[in-house]
N, C-alpha and C. Protein backbone atom coordinates (compact mmCIF):
# COMPACT_ATOMS: atom_id res chain seq x y z
N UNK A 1 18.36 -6.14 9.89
CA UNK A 1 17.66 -6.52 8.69
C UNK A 1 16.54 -5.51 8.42
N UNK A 2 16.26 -5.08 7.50
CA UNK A 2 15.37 -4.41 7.02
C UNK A 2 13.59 -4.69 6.42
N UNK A 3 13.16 -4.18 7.31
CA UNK A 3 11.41 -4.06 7.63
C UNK A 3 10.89 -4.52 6.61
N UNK A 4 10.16 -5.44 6.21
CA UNK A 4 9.06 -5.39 4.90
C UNK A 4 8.20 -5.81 5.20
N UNK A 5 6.75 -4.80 4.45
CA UNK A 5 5.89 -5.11 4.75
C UNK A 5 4.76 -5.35 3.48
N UNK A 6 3.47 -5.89 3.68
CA UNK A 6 2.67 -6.21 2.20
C UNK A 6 1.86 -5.41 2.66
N UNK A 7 1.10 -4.54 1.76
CA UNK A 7 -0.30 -4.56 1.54
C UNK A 7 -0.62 -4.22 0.43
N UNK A 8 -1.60 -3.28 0.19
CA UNK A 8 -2.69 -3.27 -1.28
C UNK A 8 -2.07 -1.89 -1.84
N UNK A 9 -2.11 -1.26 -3.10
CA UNK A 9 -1.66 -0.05 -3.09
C UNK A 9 -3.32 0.84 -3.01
N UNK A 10 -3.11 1.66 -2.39
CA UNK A 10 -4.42 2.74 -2.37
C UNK A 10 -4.11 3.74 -3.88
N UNK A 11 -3.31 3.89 -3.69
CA UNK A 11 -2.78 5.60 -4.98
C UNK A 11 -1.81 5.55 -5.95
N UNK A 12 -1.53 5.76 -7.00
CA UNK A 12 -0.38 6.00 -7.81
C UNK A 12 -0.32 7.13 -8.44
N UNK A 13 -0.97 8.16 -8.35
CA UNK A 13 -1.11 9.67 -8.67
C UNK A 13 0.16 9.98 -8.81
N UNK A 14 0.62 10.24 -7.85
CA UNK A 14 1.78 10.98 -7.85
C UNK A 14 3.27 10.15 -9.11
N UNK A 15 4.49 10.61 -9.41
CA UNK A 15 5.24 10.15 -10.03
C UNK A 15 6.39 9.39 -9.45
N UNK A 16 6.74 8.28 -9.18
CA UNK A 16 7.54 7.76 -8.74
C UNK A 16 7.00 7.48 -7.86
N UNK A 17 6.00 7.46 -7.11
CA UNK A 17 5.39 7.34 -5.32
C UNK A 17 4.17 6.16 -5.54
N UNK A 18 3.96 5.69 -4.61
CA UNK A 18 2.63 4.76 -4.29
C UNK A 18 2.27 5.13 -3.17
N UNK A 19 1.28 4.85 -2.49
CA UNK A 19 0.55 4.31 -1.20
C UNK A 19 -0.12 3.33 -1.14
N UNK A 20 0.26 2.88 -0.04
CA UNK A 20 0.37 1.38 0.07
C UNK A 20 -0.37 1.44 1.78
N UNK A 21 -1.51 0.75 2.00
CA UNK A 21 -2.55 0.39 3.05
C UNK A 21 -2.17 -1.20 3.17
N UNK A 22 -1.23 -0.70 4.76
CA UNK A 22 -1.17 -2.47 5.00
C UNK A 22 -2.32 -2.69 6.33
N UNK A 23 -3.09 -3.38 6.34
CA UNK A 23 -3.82 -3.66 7.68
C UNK A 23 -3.46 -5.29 8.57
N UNK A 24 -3.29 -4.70 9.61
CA UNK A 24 -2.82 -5.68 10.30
C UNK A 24 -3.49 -6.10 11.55
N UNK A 25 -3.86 -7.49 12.10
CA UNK A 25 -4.58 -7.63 13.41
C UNK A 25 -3.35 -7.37 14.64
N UNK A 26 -4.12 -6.50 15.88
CA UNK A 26 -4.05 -6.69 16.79
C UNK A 26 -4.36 -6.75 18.20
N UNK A 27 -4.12 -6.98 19.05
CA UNK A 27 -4.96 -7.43 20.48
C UNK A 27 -4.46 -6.38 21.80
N UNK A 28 -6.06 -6.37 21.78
CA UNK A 28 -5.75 -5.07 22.60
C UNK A 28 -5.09 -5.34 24.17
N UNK A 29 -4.45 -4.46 24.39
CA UNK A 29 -3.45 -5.37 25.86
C UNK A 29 -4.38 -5.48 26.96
N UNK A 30 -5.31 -4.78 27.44
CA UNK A 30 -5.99 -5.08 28.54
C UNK A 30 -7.29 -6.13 28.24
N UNK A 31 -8.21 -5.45 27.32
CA UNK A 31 -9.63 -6.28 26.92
C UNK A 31 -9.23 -7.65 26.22
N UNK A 32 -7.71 -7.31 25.37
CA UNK A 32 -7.81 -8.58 24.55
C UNK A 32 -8.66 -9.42 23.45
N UNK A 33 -9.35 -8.15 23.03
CA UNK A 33 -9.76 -8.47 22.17
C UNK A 33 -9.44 -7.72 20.76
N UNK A 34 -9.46 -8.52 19.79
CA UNK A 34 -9.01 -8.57 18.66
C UNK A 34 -9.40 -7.50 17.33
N UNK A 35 -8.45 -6.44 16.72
CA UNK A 35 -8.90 -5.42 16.26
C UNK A 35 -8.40 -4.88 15.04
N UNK A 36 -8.48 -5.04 14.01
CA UNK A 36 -7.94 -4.57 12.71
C UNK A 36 -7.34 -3.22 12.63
N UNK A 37 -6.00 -2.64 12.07
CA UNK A 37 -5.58 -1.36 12.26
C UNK A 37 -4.60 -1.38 10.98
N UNK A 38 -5.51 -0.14 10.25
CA UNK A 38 -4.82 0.45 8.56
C UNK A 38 -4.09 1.68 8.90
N UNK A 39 -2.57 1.14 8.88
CA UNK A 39 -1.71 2.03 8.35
C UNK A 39 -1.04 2.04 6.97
N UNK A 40 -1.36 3.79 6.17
CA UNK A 40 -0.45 4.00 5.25
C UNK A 40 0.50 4.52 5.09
N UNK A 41 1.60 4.00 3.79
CA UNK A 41 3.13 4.22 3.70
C UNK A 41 2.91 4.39 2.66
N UNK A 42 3.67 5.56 2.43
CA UNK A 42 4.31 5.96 1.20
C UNK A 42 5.89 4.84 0.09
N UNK A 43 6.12 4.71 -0.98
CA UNK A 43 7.25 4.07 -1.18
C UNK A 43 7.41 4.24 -2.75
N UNK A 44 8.67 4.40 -2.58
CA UNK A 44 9.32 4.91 -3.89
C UNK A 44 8.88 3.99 -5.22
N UNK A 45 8.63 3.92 -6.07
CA UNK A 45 8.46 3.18 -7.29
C UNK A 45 8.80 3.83 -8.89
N UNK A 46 10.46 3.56 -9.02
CA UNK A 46 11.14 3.88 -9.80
C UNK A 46 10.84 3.77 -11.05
N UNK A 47 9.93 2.30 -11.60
CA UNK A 47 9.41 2.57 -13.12
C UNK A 47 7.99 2.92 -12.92
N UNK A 48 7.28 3.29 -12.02
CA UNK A 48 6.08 3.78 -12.14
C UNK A 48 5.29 2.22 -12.40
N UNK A 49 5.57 0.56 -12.00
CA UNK A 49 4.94 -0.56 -12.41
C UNK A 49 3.78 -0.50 -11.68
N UNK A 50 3.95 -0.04 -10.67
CA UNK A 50 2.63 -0.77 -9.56
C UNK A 50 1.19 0.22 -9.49
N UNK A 51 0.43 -0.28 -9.72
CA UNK A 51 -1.05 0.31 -9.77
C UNK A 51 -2.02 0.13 -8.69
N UNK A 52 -2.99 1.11 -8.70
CA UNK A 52 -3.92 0.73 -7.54
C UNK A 52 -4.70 -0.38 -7.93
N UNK A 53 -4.64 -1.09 -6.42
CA UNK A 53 -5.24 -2.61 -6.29
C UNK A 53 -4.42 -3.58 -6.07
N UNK A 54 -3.02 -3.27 -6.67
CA UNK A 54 -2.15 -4.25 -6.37
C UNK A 54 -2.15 -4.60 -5.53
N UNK A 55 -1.07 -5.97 -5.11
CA UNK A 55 -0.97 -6.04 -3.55
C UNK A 55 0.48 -6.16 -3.46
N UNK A 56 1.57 -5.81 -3.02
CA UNK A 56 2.77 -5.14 -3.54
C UNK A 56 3.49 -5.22 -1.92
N UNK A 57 4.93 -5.92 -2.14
CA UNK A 57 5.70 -5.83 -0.70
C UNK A 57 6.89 -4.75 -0.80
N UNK A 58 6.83 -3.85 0.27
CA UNK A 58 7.94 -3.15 -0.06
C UNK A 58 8.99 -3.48 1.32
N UNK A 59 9.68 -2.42 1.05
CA UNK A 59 10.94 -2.68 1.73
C UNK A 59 11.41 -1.45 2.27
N UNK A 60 12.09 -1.11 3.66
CA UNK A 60 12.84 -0.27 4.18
C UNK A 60 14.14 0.13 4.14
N UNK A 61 14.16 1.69 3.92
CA UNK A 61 15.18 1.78 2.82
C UNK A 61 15.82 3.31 3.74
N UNK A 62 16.91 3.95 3.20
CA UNK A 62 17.42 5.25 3.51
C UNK A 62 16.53 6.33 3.08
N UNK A 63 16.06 6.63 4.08
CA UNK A 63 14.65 8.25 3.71
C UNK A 63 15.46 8.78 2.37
N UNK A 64 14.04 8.74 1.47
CA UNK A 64 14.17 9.37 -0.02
C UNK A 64 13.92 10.61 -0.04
N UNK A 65 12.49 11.18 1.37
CA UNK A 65 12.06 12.08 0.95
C UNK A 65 11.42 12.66 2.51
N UNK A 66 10.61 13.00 2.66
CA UNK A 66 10.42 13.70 3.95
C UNK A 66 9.28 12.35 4.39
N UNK A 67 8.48 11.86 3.38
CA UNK A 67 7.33 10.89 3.81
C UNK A 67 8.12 9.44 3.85
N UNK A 68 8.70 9.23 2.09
CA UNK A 68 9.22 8.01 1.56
C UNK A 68 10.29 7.30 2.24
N UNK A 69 9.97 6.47 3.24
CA UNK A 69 11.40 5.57 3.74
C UNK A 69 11.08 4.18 3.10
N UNK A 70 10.23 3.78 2.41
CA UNK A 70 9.84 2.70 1.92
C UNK A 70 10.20 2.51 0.16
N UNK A 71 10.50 1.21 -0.35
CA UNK A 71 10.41 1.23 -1.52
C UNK A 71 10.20 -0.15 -1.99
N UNK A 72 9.51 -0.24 -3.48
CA UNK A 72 8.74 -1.17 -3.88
C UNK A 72 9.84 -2.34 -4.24
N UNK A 73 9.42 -3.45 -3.36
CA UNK A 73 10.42 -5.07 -4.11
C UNK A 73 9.66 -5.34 -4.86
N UNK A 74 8.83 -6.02 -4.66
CA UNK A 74 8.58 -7.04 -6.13
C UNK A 74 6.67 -6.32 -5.76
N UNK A 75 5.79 -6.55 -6.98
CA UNK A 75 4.38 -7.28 -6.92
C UNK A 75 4.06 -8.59 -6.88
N UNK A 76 3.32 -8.18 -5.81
CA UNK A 76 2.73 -10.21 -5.32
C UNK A 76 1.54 -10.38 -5.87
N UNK A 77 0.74 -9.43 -6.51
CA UNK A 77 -0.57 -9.70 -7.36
C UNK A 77 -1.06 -8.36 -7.74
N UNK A 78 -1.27 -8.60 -9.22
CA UNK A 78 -2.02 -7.53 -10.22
C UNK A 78 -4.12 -7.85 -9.25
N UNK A 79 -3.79 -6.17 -10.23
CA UNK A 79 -5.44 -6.43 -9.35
C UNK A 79 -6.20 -6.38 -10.59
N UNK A 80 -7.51 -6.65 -10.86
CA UNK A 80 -8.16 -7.38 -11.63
C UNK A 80 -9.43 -6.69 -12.26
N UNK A 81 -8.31 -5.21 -12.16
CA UNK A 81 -9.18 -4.37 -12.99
C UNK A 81 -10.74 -3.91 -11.60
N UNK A 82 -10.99 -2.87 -11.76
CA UNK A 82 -12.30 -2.11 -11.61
C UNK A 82 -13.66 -1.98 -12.21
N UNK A 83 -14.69 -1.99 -11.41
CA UNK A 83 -15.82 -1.95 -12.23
C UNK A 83 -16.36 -0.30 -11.98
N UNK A 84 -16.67 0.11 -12.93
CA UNK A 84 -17.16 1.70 -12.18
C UNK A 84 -18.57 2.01 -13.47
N UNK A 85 -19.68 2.40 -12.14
CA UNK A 85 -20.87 2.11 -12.63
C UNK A 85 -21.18 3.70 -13.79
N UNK A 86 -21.88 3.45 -14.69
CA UNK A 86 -22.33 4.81 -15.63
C UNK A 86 -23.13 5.24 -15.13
N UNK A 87 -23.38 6.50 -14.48
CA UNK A 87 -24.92 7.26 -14.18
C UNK A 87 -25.99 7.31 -15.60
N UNK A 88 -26.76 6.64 -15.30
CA UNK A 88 -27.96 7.02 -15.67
C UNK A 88 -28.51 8.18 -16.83
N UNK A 89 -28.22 8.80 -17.41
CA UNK A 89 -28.51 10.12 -18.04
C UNK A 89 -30.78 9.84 -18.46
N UNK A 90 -30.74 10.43 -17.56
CA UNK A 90 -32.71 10.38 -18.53
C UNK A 90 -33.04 12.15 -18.49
């Protein structure tokens, strides 16, 4: 069965491509204690839908490209827009 995983998209720059930051908990084998770890994936996105912020599940697929083994199933949530502050001009 084939891998899927969620996270947020970081990028849509590129054409057809996303990056996608999934972070996931895990426990460290000796201390055992508990540790957050962001890995990013690249994944194909054929109409160009998905934007940064989303939060977007993709899917494992036949290497597209030297990075891309991933590609976009569905969006699980639009993101809700950006605020980006104006400098000041005086």
């Amino acid at each position: 069965m084939a891998k899927t995983l969620t996270g947020v998209v970081t990028s849509d720059k590129a054409d057809k491509t996303i990056t996608i930051t999934v972070t996931s908990r895990e426990t460290h084998p000796i201390y055992r204690k508990q540790y957050s770890v962001n890995r990013k994936y690249t994944a194909h996105d054929e109409k160009n839908e998905a934007h940064t912020g989303d939060r977007v599940t993709i899917t494992e697929v036949r290497p597209i490209s030297k990075t891309k083994t991933f590609t976009l199933l569905k969006i699980d949530e639009r993101s809700h827009g950006s605020i980006e502050l104006k400098d000041e001009e005086a």
